[in-house]
C-alpha atoms as a PDB file:
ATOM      1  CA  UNK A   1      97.661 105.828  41.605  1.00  0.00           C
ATOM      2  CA  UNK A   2      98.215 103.124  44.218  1.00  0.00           C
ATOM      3  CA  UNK A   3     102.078 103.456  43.656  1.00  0.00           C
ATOM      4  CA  UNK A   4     102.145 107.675  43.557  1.00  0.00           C
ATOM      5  CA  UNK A   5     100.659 107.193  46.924  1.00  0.00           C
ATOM      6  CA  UNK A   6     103.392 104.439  47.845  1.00  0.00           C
ATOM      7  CA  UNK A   7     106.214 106.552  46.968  1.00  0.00           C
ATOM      8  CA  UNK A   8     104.559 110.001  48.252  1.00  0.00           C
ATOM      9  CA  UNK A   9     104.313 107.983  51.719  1.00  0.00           C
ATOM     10  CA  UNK A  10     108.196 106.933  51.507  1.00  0.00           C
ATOM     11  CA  UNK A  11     109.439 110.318  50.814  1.00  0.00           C
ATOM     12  CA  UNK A  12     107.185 111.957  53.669  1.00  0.00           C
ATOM     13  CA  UNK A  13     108.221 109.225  55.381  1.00  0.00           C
ATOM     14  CA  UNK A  14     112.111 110.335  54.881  1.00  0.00           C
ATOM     15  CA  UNK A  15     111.587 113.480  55.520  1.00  0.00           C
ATOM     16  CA  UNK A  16     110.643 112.912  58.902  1.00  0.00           C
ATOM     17  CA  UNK A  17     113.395 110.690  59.791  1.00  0.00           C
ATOM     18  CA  UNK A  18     115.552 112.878  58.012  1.00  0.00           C
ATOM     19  CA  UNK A  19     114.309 115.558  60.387  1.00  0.00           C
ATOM     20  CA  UNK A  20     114.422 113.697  63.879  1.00  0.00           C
ATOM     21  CA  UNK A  21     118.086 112.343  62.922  1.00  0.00           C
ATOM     22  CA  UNK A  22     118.930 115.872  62.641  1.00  0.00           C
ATOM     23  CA  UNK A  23     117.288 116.816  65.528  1.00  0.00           C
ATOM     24  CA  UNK A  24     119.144 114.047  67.283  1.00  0.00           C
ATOM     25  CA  UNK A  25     122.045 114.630  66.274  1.00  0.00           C
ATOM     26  CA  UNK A  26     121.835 118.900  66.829  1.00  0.00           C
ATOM     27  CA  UNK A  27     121.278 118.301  70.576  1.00  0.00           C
ATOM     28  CA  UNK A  28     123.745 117.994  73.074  1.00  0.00           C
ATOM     29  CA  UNK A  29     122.389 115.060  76.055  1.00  0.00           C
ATOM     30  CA  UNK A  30     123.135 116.805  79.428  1.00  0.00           C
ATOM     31  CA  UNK A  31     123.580 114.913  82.572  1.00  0.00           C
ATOM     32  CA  UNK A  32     121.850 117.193  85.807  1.00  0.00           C
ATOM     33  CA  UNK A  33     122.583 116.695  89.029  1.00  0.00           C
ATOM     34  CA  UNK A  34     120.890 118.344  92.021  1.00  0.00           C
ATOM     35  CA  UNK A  35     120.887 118.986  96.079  1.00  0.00           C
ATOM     36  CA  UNK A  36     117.605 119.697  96.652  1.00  0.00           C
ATOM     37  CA  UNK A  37     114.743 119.970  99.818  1.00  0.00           C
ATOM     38  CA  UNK A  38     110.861 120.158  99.767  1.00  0.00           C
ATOM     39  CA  UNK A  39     107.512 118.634 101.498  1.00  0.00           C
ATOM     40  CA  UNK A  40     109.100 115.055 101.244  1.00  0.00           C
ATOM     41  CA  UNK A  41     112.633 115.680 102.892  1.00  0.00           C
ATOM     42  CA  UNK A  42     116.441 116.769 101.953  1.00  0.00           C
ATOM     43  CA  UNK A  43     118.079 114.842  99.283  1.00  0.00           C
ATOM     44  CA  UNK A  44     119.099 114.642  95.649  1.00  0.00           C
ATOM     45  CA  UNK A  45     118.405 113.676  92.018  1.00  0.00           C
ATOM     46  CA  UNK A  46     120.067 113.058  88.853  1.00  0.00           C
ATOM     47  CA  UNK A  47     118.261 113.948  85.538  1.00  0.00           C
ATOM     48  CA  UNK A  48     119.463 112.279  81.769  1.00  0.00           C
ATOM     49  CA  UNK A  49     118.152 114.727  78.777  1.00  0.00           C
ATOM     50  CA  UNK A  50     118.431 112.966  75.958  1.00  0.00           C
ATOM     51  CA  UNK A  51     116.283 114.811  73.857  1.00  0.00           C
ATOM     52  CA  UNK A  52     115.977 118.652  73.122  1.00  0.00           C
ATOM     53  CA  UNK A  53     111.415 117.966  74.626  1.00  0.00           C
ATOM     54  CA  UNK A  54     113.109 114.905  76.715  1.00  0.00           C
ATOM     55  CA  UNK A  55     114.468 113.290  80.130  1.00  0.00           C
ATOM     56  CA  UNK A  56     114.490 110.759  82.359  1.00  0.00           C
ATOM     57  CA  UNK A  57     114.907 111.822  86.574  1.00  0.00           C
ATOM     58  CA  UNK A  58     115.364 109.885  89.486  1.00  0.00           C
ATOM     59  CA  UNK A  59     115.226 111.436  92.631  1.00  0.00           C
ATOM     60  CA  UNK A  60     115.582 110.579  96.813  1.00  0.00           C
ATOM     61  CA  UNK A  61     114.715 112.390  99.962  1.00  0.00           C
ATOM     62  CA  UNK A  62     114.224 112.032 103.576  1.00  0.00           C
ATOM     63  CA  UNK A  63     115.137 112.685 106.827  1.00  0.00           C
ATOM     64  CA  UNK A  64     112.077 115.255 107.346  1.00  0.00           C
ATOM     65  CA  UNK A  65     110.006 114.965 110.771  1.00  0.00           C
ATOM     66  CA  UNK A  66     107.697 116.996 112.319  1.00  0.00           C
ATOM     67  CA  UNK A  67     105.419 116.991 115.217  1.00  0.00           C
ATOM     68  CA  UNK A  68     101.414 118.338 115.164  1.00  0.00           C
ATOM     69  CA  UNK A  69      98.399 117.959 116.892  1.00  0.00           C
ATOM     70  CA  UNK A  70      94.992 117.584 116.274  1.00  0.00           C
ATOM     71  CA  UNK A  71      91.406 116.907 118.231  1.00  0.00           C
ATOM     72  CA  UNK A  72      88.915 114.531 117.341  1.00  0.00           C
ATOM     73  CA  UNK A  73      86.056 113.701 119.210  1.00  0.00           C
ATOM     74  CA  UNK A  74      87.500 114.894 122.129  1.00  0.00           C
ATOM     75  CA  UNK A  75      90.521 113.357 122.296  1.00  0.00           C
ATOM     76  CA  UNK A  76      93.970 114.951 121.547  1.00  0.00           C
ATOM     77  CA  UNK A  77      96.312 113.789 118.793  1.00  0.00           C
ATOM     78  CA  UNK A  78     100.089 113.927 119.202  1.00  0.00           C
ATOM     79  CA  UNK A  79     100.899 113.115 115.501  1.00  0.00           C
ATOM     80  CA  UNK A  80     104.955 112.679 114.805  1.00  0.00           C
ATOM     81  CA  UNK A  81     105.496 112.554 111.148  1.00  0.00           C
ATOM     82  CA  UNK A  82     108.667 111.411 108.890  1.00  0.00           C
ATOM     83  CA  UNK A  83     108.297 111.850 105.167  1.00  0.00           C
ATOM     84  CA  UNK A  84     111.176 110.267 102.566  1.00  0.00           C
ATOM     85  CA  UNK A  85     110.168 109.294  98.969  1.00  0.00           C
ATOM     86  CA  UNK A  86     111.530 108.324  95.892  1.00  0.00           C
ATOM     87  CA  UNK A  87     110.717 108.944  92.300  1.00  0.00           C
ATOM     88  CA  UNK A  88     111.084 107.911  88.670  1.00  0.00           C
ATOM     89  CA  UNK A  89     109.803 109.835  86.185  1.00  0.00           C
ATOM     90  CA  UNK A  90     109.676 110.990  82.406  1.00  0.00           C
ATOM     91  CA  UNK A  91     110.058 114.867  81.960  1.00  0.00           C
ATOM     92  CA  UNK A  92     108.954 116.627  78.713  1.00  0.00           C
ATOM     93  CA  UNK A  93     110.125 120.108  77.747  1.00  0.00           C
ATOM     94  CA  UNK A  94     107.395 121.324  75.573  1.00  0.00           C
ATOM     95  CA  UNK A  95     109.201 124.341  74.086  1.00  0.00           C
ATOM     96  CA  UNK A  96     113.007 123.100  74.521  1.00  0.00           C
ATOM     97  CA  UNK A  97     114.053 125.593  77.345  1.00  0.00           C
ATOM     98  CA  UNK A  98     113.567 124.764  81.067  1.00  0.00           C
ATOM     99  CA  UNK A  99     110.229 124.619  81.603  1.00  0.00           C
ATOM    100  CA  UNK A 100     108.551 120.599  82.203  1.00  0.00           C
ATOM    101  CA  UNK A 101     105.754 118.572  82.777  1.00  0.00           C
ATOM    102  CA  UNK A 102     106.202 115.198  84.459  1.00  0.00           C
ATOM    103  CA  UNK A 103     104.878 112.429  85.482  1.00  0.00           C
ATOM    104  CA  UNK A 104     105.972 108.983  86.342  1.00  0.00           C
ATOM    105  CA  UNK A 105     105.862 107.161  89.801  1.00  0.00           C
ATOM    106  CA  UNK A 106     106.587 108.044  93.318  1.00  0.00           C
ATOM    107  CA  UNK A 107     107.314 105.444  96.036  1.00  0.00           C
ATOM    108  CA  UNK A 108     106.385 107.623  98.989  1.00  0.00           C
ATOM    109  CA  UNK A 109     106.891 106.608 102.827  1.00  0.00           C
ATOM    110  CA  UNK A 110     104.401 109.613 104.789  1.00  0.00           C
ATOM    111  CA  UNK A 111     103.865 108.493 108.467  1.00  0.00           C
ATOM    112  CA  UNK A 112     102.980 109.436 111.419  1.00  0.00           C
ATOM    113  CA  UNK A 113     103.127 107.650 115.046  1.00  0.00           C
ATOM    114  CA  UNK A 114      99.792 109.132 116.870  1.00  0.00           C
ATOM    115  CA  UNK A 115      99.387 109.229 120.558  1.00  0.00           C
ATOM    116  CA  UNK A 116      95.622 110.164 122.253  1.00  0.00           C
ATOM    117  CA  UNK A 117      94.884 111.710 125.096  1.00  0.00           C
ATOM    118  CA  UNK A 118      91.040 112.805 126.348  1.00  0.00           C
ATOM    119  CA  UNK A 119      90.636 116.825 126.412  1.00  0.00           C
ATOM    120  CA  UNK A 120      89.211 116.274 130.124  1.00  0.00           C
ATOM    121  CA  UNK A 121      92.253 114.201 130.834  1.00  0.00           C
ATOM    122  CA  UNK A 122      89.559 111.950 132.585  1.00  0.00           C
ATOM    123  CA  UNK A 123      87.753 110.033 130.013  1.00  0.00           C
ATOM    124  CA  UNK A 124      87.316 109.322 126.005  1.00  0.00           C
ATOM    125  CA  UNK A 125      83.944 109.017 123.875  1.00  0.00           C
ATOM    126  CA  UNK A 126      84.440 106.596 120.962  1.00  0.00           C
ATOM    127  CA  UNK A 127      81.434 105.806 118.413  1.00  0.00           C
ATOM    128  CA  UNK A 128      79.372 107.554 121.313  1.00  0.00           C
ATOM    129  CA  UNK A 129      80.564 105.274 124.163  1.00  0.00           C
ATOM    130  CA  UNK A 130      82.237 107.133 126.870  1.00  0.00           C
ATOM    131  CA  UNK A 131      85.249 104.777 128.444  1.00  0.00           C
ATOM    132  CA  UNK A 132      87.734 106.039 131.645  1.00  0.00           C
ATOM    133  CA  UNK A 133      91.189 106.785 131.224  1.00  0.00           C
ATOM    134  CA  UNK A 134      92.070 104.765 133.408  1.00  0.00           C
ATOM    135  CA  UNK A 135      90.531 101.959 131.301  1.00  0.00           C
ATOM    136  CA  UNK A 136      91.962 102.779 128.731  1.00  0.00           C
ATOM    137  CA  UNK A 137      95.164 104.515 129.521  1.00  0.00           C
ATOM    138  CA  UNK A 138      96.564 106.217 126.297  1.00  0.00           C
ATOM    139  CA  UNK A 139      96.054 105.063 122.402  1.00  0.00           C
ATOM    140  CA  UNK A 140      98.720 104.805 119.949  1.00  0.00           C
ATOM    141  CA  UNK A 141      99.126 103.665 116.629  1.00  0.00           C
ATOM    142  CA  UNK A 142      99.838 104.847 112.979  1.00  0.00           C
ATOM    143  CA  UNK A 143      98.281 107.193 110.645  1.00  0.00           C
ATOM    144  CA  UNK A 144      99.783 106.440 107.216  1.00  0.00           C
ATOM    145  CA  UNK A 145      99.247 109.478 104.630  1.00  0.00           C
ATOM    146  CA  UNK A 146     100.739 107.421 101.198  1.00  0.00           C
ATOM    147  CA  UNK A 147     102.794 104.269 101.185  1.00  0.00           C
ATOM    148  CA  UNK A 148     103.379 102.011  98.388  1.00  0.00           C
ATOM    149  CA  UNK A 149     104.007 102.884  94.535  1.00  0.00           C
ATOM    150  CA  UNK A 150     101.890 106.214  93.243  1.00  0.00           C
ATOM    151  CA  UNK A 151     101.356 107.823  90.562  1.00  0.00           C
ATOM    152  CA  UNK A 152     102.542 111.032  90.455  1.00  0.00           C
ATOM    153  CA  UNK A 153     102.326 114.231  88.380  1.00  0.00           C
ATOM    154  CA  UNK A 154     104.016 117.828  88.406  1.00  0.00           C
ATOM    155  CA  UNK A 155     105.540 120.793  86.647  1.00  0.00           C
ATOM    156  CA  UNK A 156     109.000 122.162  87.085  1.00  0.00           C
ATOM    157  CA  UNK A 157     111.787 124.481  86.129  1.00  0.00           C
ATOM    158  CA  UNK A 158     115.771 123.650  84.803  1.00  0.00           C
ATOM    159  CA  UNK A 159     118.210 124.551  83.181  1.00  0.00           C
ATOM    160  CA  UNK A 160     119.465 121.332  82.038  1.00  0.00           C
ATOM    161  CA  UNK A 161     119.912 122.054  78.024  1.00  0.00           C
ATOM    162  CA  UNK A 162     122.544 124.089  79.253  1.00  0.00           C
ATOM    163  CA  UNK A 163     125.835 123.639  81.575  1.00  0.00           C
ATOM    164  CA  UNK A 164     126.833 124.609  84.363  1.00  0.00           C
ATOM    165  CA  UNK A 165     125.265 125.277  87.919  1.00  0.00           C
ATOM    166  CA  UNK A 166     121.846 127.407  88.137  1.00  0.00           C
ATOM    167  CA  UNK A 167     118.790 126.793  90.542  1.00  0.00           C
ATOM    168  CA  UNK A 168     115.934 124.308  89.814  1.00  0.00           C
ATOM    169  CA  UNK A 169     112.064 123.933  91.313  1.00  0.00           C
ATOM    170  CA  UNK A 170     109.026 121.227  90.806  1.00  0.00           C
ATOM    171  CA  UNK A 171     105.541 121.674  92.796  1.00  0.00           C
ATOM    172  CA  UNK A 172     103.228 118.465  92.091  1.00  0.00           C
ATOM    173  CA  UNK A 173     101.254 115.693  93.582  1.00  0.00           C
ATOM    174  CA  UNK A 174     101.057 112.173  94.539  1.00  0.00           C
ATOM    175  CA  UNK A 175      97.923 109.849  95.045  1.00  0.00           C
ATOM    176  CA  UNK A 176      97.464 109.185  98.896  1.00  0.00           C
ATOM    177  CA  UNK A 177      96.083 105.737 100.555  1.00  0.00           C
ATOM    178  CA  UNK A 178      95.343 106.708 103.790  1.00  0.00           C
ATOM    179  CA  UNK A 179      95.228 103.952 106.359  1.00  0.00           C
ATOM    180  CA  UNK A 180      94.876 104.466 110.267  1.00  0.00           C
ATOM    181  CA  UNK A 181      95.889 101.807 112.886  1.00  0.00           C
ATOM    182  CA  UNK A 182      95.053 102.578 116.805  1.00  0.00           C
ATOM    183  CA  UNK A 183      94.920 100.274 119.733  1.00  0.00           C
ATOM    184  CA  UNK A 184      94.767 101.322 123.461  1.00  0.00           C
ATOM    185  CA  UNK A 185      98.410 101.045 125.918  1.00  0.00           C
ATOM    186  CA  UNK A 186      96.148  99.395 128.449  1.00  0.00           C
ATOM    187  CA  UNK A 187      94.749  96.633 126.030  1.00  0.00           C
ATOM    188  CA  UNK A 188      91.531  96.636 127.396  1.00  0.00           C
ATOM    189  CA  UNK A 189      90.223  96.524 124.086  1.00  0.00           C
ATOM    190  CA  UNK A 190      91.548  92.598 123.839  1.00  0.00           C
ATOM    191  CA  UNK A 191      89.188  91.595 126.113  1.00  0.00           C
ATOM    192  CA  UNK A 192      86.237  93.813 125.343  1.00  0.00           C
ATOM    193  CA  UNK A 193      84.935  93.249 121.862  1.00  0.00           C
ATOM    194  CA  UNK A 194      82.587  95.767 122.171  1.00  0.00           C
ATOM    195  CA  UNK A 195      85.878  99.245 122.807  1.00  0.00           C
ATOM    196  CA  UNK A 196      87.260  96.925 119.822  1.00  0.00           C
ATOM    197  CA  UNK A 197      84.654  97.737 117.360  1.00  0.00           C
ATOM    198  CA  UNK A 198      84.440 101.369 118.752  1.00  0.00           C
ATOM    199  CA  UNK A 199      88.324 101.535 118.084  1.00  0.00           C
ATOM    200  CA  UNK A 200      87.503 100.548 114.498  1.00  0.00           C
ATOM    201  CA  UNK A 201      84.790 103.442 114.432  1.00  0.00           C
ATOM    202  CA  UNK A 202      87.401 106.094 115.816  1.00  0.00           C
ATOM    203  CA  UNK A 203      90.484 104.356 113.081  1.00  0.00           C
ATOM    204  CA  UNK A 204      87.390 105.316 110.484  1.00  0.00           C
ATOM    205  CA  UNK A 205      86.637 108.885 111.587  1.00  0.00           C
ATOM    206  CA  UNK A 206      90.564 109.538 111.487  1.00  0.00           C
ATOM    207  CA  UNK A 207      90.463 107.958 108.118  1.00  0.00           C
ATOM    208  CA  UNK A 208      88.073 110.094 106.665  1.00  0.00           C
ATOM    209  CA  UNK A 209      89.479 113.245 108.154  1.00  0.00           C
ATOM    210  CA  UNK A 210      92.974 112.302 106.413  1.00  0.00           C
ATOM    211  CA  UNK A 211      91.411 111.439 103.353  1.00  0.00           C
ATOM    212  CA  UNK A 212      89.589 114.571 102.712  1.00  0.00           C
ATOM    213  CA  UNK A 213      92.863 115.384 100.476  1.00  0.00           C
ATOM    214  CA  UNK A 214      93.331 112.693  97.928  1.00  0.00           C
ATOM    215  CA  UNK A 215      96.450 114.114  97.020  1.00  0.00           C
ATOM    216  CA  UNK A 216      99.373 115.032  98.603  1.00  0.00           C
ATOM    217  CA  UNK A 217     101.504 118.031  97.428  1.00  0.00           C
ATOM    218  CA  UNK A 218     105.299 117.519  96.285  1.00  0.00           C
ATOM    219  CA  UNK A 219     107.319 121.069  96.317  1.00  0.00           C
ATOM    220  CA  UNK A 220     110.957 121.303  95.565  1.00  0.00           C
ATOM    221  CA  UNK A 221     113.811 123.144  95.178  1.00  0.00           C
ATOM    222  CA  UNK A 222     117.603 122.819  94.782  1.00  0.00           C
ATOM    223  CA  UNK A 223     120.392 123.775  93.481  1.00  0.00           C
ATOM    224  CA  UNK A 224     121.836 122.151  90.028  1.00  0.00           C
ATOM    225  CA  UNK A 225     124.747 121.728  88.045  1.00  0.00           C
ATOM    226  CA  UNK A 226     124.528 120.304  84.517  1.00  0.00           C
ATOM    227  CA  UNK A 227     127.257 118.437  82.517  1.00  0.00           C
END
C-alpha cells in the first residue's frame, strides 16, 4: 500500500511540474514600460511579467505641489504640499489578461510646510490659552502625511501580456504616519515653558485631524508600451 501511495504521489507530482514547465515555457515574459501621473506626482515605471498570473513593478514620481488651507482653533493654515514616492511591488493577474492586484511597499515622501495665522489677525488660543500676535508672531513647521517605508496595496489595469503601446491605470493605498512639528517665528515659546506645552497640545490637535485617514489614496494613470 505504502509504495502505491509513493508512486501515485510521484506521478501527481510530475504531472504538475509537467504542467507549470509547460506553462512556463507557453508564455512569452514582456518587459512594460510606462509615463504615467497620479496623487503622488509625474513619473514612470517599468514592469517584468514573467509569468502568464505574474510581475514584478518598480515605479517613481514627483514633482507634485500644491497649496491649501485649513482653520483650526482659530488660527489659519497655509499648508504647501510636495508629494514624490517610490514603489516595489509584486503584481498578480488572476485570470491572465490585464487586470491585477498588488501589493508590495511604497517609500512615500507627503509633506507639507504649514504657516499660522489667527482669524482675528490679533491673537491665537492654544490648549485654551489665548497669546498676542505680537507674542507670538507667526507659526511654522511641518505636517508630514507618510514618510518612511509602507505597505501598500492596490488594483490596476495593463496590457502587458501583449506588445505594443496601450493605456494603463492603478487606484490603491498606502499606510500614513502622520507627524506634526510647529514652533512660533518669534520663539517666545523658548523661554516660556508653559506656550511650549500648549504648542505640543495644538501639534496634537493637527495630528489627530490628519490622522482621521489612516490611509492615503494612490491613483494612476499612464500611457504604456510593452516589449
Amino acid at each position: 500500500m505504502f509504495k502505491m501511495k509513493k508512486t501515485v504521489g510521484l506521478a501527481i507530482g510530475a504531472v504538475v511540474l509537467t504542467t507549470l514547465s509547460g506553462t512556463a515555457q507557453a508564455f512569452d515574459k514582456k518587459v512594460s514600460v510606462s509615463a504615467i501621473a497620479g496623487t503622488t506626482g509625474f513619473g514612470a515605471d517599468a514592469s517584468w511579467r514573467f509569468h502568464e498570473n505574474l510581475a514584478v513593478t518598480a515605479r517613481y514620481t514627483g514633482g507634485l505641489d500644491f497649496d491649501t488651507d485649513f482653520d483650526e482653533d482659530g488660527v489659519n493654515y497655509d499648508a504647501d504640499f510636495e508629494m514624490k514616492a517610490s514603489s516595489v511591488k509584486m503584481d498578480y493577474f488572476p485570470f491572465g489578461g490585464r487586470f491585477f492586484l498588488s501589493a508590495g511597499i511604497m517609500m512615500p515622501d507627503i509633506e507639507a510646510n504649514v504657516v499660522g495665522t489667527p482669524d482675528d489677525d490679533s491673537t491665537y488660543e492654544f490648549n485654551n490659552r489665548t497669546y498676542t500676535a505680537a507674542e507670538i508672531g507667526s507659526v511654522v513647521g511641518t505636517a508630514t502625511v507618510s514618510d518612511g517605508t509602507q505597505p501598500y496595496v492596490g488594483l490596476g489595469w495593463r496590457s502587458s501580456h501583449q506588445s505594443g503601446l496601450s493605456f494603463f491605470s492603478e487606484f490603491g493605498v498606502v499606510a500614513t504616519n502622520v507627524d506634526v512639528s510647529l514652533s512660533t517665528t518669534n520663539g517666545f515659546e523658548n523661554n516660556d515653558p508653559r506656550l511650549q506645552q500648549d504648542i505640543r497640545a495644538e501639534e496634537q490637535s493637527l495630528k489627530d485631524d490628519i490622522d482621521k485617514l489612516p490611509v492615503f489614496p494612490v491613483a494612476v494613470l499612464g500611457v504604456t508600451y510593452t516589449f
